[in-house]
N, C-alpha and C. Protein backbone atom coordinates (compact mmCIF):
# COMPACT_ATOMS: atom_id res chain seq x y z
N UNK A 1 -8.03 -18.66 -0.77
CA UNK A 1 -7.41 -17.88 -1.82
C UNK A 1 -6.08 -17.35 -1.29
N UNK A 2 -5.19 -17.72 -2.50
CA UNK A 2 -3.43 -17.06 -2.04
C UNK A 2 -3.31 -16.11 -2.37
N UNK A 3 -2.58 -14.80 -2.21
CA UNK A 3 -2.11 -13.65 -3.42
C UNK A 3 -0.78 -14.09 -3.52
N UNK A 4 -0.22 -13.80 -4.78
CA UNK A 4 0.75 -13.97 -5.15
C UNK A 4 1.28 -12.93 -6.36
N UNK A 5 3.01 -12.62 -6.40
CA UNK A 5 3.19 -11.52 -6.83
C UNK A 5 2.28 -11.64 -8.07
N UNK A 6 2.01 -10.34 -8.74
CA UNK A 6 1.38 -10.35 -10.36
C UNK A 6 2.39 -10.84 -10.99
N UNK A 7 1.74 -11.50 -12.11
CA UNK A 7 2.95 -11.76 -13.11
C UNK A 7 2.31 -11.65 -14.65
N UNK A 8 2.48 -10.26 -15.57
CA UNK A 8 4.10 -9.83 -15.38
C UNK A 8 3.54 -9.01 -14.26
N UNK A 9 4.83 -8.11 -13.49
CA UNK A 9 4.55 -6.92 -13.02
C UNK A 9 3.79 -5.88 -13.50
N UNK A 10 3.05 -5.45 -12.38
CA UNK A 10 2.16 -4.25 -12.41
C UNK A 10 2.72 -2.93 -12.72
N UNK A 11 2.39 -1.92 -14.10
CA UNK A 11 3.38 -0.90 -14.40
C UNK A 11 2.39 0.10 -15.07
N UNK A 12 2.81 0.75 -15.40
CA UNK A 12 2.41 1.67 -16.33
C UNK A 12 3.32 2.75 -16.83
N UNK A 13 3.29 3.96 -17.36
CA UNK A 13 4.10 4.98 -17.91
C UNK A 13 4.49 5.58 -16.84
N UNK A 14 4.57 5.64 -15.40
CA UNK A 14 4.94 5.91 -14.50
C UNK A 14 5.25 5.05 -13.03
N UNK A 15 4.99 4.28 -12.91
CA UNK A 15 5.12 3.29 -11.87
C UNK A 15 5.61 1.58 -12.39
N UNK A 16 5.90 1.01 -11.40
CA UNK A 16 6.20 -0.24 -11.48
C UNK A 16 6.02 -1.13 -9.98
N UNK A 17 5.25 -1.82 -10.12
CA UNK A 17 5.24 -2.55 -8.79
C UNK A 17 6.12 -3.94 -8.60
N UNK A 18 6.74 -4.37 -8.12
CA UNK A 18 7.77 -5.52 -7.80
C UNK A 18 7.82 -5.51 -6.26
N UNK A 19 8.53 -7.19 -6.57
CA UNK A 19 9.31 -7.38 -5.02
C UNK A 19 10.37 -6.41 -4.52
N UNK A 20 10.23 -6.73 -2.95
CA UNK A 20 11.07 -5.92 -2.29
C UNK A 20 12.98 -6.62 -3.12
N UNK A 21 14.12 -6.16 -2.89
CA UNK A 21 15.47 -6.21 -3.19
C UNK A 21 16.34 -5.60 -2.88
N UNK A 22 17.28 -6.07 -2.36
CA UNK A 22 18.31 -5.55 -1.34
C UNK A 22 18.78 -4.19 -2.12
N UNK A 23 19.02 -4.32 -3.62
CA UNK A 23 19.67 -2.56 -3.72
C UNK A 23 18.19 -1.45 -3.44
N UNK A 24 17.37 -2.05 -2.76
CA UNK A 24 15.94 -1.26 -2.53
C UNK A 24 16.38 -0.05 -1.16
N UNK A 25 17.73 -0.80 -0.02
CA UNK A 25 17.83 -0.36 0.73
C UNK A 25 17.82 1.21 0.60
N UNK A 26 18.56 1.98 -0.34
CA UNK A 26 18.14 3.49 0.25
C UNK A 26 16.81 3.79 -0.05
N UNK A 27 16.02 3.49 -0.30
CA UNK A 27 14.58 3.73 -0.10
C UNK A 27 14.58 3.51 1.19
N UNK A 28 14.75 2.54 1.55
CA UNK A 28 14.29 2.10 3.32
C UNK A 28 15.09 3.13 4.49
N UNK A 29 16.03 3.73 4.32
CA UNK A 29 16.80 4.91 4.91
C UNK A 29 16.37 5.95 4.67
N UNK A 30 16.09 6.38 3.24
CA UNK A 30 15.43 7.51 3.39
C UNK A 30 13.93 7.36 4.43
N UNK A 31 12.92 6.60 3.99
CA UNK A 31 11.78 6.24 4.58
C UNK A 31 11.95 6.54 5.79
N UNK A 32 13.64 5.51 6.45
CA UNK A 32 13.03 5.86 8.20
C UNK A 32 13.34 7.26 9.06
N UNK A 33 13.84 8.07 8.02
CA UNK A 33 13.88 9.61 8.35
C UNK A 33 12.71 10.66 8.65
N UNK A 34 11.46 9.74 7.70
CA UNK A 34 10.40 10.78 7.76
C UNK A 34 9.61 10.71 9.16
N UNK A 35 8.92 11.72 9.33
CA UNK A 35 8.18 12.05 10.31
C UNK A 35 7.36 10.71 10.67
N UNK A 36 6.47 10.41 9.39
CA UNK A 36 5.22 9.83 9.82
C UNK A 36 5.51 8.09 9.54
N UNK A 37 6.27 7.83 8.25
CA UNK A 37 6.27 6.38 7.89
C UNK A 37 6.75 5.33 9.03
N UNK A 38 8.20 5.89 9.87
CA UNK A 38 8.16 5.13 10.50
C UNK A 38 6.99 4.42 12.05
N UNK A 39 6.15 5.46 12.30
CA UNK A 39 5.56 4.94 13.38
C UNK A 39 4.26 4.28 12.68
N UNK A 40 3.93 4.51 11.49
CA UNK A 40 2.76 3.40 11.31
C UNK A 40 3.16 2.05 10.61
N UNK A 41 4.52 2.08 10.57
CA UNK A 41 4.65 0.97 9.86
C UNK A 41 5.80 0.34 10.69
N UNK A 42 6.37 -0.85 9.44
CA UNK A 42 7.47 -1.94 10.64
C UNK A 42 9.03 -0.80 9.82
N UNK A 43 9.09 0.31 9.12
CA UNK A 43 10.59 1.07 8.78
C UNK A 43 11.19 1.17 10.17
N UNK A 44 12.42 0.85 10.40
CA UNK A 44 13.10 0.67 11.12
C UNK A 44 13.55 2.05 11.47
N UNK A 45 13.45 2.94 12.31
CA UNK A 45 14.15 4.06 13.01
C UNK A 45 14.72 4.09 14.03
N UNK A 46 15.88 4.24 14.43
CA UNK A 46 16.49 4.32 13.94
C UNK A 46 17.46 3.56 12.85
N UNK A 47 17.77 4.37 11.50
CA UNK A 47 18.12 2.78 10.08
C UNK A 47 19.36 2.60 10.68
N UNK A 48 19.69 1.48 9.94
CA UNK A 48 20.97 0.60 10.16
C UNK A 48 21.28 -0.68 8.79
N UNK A 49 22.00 -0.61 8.41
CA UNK A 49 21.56 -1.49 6.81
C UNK A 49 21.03 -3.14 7.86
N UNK A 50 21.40 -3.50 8.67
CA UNK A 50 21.07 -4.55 8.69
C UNK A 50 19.29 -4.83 9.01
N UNK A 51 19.09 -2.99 10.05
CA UNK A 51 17.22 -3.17 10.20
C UNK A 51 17.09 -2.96 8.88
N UNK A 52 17.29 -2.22 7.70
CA UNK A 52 16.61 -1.71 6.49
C UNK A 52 16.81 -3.40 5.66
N UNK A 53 18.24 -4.25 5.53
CA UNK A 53 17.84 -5.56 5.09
C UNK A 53 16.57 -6.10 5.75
N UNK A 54 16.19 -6.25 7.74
CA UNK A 54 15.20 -7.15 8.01
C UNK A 54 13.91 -6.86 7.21
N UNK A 55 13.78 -5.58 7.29
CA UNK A 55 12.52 -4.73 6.78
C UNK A 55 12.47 -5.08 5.63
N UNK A 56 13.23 -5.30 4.69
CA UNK A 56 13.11 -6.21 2.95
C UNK A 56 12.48 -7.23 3.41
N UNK A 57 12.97 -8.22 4.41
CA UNK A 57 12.67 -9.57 4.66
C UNK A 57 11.39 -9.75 4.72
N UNK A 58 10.94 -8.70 5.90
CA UNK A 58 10.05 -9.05 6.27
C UNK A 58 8.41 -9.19 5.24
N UNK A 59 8.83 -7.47 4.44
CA UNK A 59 7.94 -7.65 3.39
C UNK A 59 7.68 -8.75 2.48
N UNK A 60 9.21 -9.39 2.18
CA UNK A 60 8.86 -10.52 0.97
C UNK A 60 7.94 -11.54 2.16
N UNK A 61 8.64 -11.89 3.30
CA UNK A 61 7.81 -12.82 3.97
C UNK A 61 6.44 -12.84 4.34
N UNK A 62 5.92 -11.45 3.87
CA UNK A 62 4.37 -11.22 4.01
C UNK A 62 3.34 -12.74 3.18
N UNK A 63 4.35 -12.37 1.89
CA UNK A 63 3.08 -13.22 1.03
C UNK A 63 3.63 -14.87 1.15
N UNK A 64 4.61 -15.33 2.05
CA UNK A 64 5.08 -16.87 2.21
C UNK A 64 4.24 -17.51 3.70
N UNK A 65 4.02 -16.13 4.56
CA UNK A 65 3.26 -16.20 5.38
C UNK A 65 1.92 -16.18 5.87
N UNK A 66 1.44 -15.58 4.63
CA UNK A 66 -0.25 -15.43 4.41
C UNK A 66 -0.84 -13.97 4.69
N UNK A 67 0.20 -13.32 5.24
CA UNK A 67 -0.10 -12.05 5.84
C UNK A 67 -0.94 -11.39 4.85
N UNK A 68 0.52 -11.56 3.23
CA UNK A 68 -0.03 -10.33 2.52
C UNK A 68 0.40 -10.08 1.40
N UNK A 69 0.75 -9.30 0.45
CA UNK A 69 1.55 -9.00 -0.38
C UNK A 69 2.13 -7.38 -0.42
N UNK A 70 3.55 -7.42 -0.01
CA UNK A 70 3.85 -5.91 0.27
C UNK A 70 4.91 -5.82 -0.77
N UNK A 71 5.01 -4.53 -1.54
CA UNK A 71 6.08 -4.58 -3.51
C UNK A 71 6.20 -3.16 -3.31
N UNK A 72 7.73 -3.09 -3.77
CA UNK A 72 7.62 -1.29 -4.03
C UNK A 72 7.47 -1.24 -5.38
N UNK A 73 7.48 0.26 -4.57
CA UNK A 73 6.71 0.87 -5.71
C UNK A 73 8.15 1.97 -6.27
N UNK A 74 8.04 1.39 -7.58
CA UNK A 74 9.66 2.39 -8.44
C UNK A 74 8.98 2.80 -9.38
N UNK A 75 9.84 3.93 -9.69
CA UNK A 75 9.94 4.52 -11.17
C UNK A 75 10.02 3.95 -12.41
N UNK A 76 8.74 4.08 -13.14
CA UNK A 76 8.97 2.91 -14.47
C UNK A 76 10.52 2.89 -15.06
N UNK A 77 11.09 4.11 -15.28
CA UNK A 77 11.68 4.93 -16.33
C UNK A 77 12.76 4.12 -15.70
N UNK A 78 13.46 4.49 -14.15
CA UNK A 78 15.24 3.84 -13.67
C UNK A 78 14.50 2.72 -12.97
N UNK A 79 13.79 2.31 -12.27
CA UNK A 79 13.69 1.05 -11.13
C UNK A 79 13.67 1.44 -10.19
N UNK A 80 14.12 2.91 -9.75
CA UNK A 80 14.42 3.25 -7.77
C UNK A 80 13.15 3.37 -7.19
N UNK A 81 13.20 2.46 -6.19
CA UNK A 81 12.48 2.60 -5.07
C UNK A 81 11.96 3.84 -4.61
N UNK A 82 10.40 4.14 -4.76
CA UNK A 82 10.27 5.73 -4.11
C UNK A 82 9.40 5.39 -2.96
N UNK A 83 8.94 4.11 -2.59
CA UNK A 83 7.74 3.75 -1.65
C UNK A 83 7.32 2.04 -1.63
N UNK A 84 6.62 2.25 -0.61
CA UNK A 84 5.57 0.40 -0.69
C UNK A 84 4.65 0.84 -1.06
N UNK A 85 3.80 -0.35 -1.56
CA UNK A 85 2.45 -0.63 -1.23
C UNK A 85 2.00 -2.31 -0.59
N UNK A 86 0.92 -2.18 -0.03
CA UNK A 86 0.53 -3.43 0.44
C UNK A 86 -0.96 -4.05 0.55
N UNK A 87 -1.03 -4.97 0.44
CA UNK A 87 -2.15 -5.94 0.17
C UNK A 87 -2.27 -6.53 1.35
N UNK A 88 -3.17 -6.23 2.58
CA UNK A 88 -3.14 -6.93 3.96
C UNK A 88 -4.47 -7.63 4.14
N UNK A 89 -3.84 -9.32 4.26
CA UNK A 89 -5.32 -9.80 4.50
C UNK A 89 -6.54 -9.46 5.71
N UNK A 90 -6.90 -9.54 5.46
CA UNK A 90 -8.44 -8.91 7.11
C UNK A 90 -8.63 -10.63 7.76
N UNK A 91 -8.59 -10.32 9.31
CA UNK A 91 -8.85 -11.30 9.50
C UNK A 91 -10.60 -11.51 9.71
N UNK A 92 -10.85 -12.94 9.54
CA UNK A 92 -12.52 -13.48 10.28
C UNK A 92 -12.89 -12.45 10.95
N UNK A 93 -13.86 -11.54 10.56
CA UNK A 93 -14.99 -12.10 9.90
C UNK A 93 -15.07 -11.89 8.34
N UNK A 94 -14.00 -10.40 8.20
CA UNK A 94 -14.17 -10.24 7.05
C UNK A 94 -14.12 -11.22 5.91
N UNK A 95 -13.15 -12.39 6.53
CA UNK A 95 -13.11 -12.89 4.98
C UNK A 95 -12.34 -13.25 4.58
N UNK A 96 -12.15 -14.19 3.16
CA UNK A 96 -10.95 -14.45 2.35
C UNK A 96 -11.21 -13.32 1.29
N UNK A 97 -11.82 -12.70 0.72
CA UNK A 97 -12.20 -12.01 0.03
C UNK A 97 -11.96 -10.40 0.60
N UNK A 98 -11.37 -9.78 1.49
CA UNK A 98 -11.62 -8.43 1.58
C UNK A 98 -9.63 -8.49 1.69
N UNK A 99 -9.26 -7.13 1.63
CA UNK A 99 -7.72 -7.17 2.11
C UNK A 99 -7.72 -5.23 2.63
N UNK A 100 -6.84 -5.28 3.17
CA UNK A 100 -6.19 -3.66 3.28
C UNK A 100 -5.37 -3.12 2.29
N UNK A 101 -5.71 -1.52 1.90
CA UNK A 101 -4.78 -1.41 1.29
C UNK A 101 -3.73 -0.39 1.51
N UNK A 102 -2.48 -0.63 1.98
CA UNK A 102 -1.78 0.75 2.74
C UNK A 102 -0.12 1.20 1.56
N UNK A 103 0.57 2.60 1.89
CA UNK A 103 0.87 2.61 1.09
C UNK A 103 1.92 3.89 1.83
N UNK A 104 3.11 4.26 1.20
CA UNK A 104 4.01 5.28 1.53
C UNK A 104 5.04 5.61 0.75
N UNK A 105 5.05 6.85 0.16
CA UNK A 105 6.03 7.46 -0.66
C UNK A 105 7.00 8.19 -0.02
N UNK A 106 8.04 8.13 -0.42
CA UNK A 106 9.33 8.88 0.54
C UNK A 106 8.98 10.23 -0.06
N UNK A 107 9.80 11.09 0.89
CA UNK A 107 9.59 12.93 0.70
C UNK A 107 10.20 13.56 -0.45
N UNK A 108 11.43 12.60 -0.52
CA UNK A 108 12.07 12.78 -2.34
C UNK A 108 10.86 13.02 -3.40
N UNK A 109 9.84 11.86 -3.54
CA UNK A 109 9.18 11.77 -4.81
C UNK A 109 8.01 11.81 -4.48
N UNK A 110 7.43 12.54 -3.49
CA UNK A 110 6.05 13.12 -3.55
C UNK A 110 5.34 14.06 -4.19
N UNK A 111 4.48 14.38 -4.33
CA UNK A 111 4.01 15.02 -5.19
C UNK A 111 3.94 14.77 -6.97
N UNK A 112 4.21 13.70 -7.39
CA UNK A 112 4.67 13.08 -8.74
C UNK A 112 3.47 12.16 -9.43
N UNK A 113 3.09 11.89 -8.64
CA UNK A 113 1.86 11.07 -8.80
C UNK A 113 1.80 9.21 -8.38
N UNK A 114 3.24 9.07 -7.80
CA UNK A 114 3.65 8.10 -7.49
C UNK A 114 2.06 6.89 -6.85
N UNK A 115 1.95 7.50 -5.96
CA UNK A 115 0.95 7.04 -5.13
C UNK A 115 -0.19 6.59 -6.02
N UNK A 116 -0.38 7.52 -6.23
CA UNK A 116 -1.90 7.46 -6.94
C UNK A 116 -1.89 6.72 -8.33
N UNK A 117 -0.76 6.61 -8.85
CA UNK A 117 -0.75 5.11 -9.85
C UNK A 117 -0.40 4.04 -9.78
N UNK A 118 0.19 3.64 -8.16
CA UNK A 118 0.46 2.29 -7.76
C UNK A 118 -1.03 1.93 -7.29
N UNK A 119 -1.98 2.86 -6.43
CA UNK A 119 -2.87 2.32 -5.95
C UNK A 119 -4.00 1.79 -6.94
N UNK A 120 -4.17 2.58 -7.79
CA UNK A 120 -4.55 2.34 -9.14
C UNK A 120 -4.75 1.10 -9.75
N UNK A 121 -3.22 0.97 -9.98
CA UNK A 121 -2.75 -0.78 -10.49
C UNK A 121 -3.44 -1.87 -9.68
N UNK A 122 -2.91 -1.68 -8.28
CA UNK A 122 -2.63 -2.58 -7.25
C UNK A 122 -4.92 -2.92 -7.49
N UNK A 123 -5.36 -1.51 -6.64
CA UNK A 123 -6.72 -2.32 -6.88
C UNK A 123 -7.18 -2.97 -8.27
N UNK A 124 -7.29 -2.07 -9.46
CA UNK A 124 -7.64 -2.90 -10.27
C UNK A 124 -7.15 -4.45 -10.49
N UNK A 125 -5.88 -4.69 -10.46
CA UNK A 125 -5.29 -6.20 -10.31
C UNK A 125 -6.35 -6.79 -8.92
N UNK A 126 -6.38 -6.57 -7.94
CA UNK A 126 -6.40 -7.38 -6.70
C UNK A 126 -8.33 -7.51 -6.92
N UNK A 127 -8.95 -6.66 -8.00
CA UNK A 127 -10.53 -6.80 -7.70
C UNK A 127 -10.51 -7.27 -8.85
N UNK A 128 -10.00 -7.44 -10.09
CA UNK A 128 -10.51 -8.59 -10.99
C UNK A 128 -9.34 -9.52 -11.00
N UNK A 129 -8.09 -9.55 -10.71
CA UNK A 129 -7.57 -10.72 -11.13
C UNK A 129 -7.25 -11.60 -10.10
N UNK A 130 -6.81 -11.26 -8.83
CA UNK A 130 -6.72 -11.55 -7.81
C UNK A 130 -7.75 -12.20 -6.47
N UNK A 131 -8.98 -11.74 -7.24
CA UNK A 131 -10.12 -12.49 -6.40
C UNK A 131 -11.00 -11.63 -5.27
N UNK A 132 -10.17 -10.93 -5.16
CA UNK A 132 -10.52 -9.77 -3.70
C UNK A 132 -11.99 -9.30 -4.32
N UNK A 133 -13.09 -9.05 -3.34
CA UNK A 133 -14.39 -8.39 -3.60
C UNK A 133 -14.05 -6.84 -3.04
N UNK A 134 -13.50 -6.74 -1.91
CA UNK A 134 -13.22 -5.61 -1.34
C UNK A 134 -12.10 -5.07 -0.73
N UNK A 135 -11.81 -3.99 -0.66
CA UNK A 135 -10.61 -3.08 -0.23
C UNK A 135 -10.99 -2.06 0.44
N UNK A 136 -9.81 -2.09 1.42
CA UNK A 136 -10.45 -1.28 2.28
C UNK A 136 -9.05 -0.18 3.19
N UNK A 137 -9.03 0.95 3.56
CA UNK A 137 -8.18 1.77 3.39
C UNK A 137 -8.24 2.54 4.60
N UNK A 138 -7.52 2.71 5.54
CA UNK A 138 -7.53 3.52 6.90
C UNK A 138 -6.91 4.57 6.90
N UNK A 139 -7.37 6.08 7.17
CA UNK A 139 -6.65 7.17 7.02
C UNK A 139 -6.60 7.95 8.35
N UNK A 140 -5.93 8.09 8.69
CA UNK A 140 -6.18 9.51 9.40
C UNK A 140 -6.72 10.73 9.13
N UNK A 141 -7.52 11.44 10.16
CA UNK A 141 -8.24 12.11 9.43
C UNK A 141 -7.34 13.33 8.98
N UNK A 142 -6.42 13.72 9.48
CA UNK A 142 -5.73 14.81 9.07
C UNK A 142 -4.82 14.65 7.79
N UNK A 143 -5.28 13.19 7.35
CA UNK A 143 -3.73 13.27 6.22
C UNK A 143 -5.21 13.62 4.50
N UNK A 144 -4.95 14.59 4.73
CA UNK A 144 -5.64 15.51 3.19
C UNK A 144 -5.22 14.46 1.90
N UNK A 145 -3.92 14.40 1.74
CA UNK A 145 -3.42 13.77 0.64
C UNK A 145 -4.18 12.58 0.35
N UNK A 146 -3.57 11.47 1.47
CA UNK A 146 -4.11 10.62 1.57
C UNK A 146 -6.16 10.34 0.65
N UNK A 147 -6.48 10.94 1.94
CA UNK A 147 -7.93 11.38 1.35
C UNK A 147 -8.26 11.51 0.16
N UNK A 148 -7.39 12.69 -0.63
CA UNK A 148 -7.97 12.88 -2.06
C UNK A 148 -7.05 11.74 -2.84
N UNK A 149 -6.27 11.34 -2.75
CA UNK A 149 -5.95 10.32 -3.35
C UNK A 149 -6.91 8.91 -3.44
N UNK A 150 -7.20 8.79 -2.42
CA UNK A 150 -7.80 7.40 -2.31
C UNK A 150 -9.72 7.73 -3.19
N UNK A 151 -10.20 9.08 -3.04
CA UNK A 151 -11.22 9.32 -3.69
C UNK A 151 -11.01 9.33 -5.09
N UNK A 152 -9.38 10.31 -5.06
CA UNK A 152 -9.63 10.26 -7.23
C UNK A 152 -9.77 8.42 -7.49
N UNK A 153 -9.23 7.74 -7.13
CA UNK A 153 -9.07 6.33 -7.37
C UNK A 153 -10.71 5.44 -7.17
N UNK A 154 -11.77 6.40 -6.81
CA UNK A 154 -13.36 5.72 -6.40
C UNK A 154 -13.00 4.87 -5.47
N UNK A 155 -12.69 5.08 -4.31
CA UNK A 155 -12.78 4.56 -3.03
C UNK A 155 -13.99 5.44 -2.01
N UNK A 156 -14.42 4.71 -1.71
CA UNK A 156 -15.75 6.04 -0.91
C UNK A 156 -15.34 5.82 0.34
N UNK A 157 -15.68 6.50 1.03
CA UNK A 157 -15.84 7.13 2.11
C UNK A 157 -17.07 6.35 3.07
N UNK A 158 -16.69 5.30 4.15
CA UNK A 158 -17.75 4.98 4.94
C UNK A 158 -17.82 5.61 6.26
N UNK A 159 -17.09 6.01 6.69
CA UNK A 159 -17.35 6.34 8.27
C UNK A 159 -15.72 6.64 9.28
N UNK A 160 -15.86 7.40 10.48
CA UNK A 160 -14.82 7.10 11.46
C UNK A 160 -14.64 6.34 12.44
N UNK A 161 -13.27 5.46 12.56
CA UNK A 161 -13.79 4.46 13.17
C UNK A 161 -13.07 5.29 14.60
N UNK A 162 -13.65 5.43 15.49
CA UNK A 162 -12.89 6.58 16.60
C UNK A 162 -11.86 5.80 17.45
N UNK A 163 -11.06 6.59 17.85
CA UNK A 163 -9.88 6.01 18.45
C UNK A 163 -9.51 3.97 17.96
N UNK A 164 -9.26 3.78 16.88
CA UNK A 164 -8.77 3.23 16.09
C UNK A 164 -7.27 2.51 15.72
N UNK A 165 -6.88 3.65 15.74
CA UNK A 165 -5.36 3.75 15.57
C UNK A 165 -4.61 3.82 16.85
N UNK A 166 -5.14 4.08 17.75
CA UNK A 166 -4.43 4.53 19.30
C UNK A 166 -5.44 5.40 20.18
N UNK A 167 -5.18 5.38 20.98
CA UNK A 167 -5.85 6.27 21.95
C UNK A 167 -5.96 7.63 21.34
N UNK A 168 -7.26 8.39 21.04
CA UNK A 168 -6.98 9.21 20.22
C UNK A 168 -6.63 9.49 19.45
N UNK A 169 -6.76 8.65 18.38
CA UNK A 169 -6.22 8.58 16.93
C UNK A 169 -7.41 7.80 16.02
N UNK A 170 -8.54 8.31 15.60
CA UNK A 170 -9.24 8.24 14.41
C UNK A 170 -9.06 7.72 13.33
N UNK A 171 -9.85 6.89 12.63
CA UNK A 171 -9.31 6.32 11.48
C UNK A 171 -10.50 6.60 10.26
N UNK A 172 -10.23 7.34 9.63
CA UNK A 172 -11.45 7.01 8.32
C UNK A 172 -11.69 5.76 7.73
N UNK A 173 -12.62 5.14 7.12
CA UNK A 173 -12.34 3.55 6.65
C UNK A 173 -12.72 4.54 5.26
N UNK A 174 -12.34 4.09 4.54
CA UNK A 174 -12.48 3.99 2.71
C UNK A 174 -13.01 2.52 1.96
N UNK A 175 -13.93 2.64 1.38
CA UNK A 175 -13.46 1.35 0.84
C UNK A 175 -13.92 1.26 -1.22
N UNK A 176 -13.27 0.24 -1.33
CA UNK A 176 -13.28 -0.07 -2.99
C UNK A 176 -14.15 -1.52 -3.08
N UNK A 177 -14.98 -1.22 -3.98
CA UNK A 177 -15.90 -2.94 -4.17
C UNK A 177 -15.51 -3.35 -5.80
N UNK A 178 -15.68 -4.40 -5.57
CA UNK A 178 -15.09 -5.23 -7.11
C UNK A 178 -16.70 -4.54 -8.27
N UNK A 179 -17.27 -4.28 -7.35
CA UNK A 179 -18.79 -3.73 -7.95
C UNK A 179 -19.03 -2.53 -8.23
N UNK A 180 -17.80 -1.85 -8.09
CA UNK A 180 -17.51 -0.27 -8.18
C UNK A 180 -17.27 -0.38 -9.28
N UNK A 181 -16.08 -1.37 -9.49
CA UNK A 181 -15.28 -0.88 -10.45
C UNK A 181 -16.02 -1.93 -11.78
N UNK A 182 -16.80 -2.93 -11.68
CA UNK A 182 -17.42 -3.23 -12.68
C UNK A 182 -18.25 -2.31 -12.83
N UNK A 183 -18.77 -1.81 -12.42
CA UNK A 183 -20.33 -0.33 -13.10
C UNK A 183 -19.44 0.77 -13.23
N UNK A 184 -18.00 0.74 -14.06
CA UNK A 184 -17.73 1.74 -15.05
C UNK A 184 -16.60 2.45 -14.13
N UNK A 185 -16.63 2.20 -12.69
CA UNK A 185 -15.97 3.34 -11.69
C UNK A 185 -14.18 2.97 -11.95
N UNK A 186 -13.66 3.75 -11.16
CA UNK A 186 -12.06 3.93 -11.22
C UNK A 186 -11.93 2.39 -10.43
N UNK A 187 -10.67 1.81 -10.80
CA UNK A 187 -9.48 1.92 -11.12
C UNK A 187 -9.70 1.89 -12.97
């Protein structure tokens, strides 16, 4: 099984999911300012338009490569870039069927609900149309937001996976089943 972008795009009265695009870059500058986005992810810190172009690249090359499917996430209303989201395949054993799902809003447009209606989209698309049985979501345990976000959306809660993320760094697993969300549950 391939993922490939949705078509049409994934939207609603507040969000829009699409490919990455070069006028995307001040999203990617703001991003590599924040505290936390750049060290869990590939945002380039210190920016430079040419790391914030690779960092476009690299995302579109997720899904030509098999990796994945990584789309920001904009404002229905103008198009601007406020964040990613991403679709990361798991490798053997999990499966062709399971993926990751990770995600980051810049400090501009937090609190808006940004997050929590891309993830929304993204699972419901990826557990019925896309093929995926399962999703699955790594948090730290200190990021609160995170947490209640991924619960309003019926992602449960399985366990910590301990030192995970780094030496001393904990990971909650979350996960979403295509079986959740057929017996009535969120997305």
């Amino acid at each position: 099984m391939s993922l490939q972008y949705p078509s049409p795009p994934l939207c609603d009265d507040l969000v829009r999911l699409r490919a990455w695009e070069r006028t995307d870059l001040p999203c990617v500058a703001e991003a590599s300012l924040d505290s936390v986005i750049p060290s869990g992810t590939t945002v380039p810190s210190p920016y430079s338009e040419a790391e914030g172009l690779a960092f476009i690249e690299r995302q579109r090359d997720r899904l030509t490569n098999g990796e994945g499917l990584a789309q920001v996430v904009a404002e229905a209303s103008s198009d601007r870039a406020v964040g990613q989201i991403v679709l990361l395949r798991r490798q053997p054993p999990a499966g062709q069927h399971v993926a990751g799902v990770g995600y980051w809003i810049v400090e501009s447009a937090r609190q808006h609900g940004y997050a929590t209606h891309a993830v929304t989209l993204l699972a419901g698309w990826a557990l019925s149309e896309a093929g995926l049985a399962r999703l699955e979501a790594l948090v730290e345990p200190t990021n609160v937001a995170s947490h209640r976000l991924l619960q309003a959306v019926g992602f449960r809660r399985e366990g910590v996976l301990r030192s995970y993320l780094g030496v001393g760094t904990d990971a909650v697993m979350y996960s979403l089943l295509r079986s959740d969300v057929a017996d009535g549950g969120s997305p």
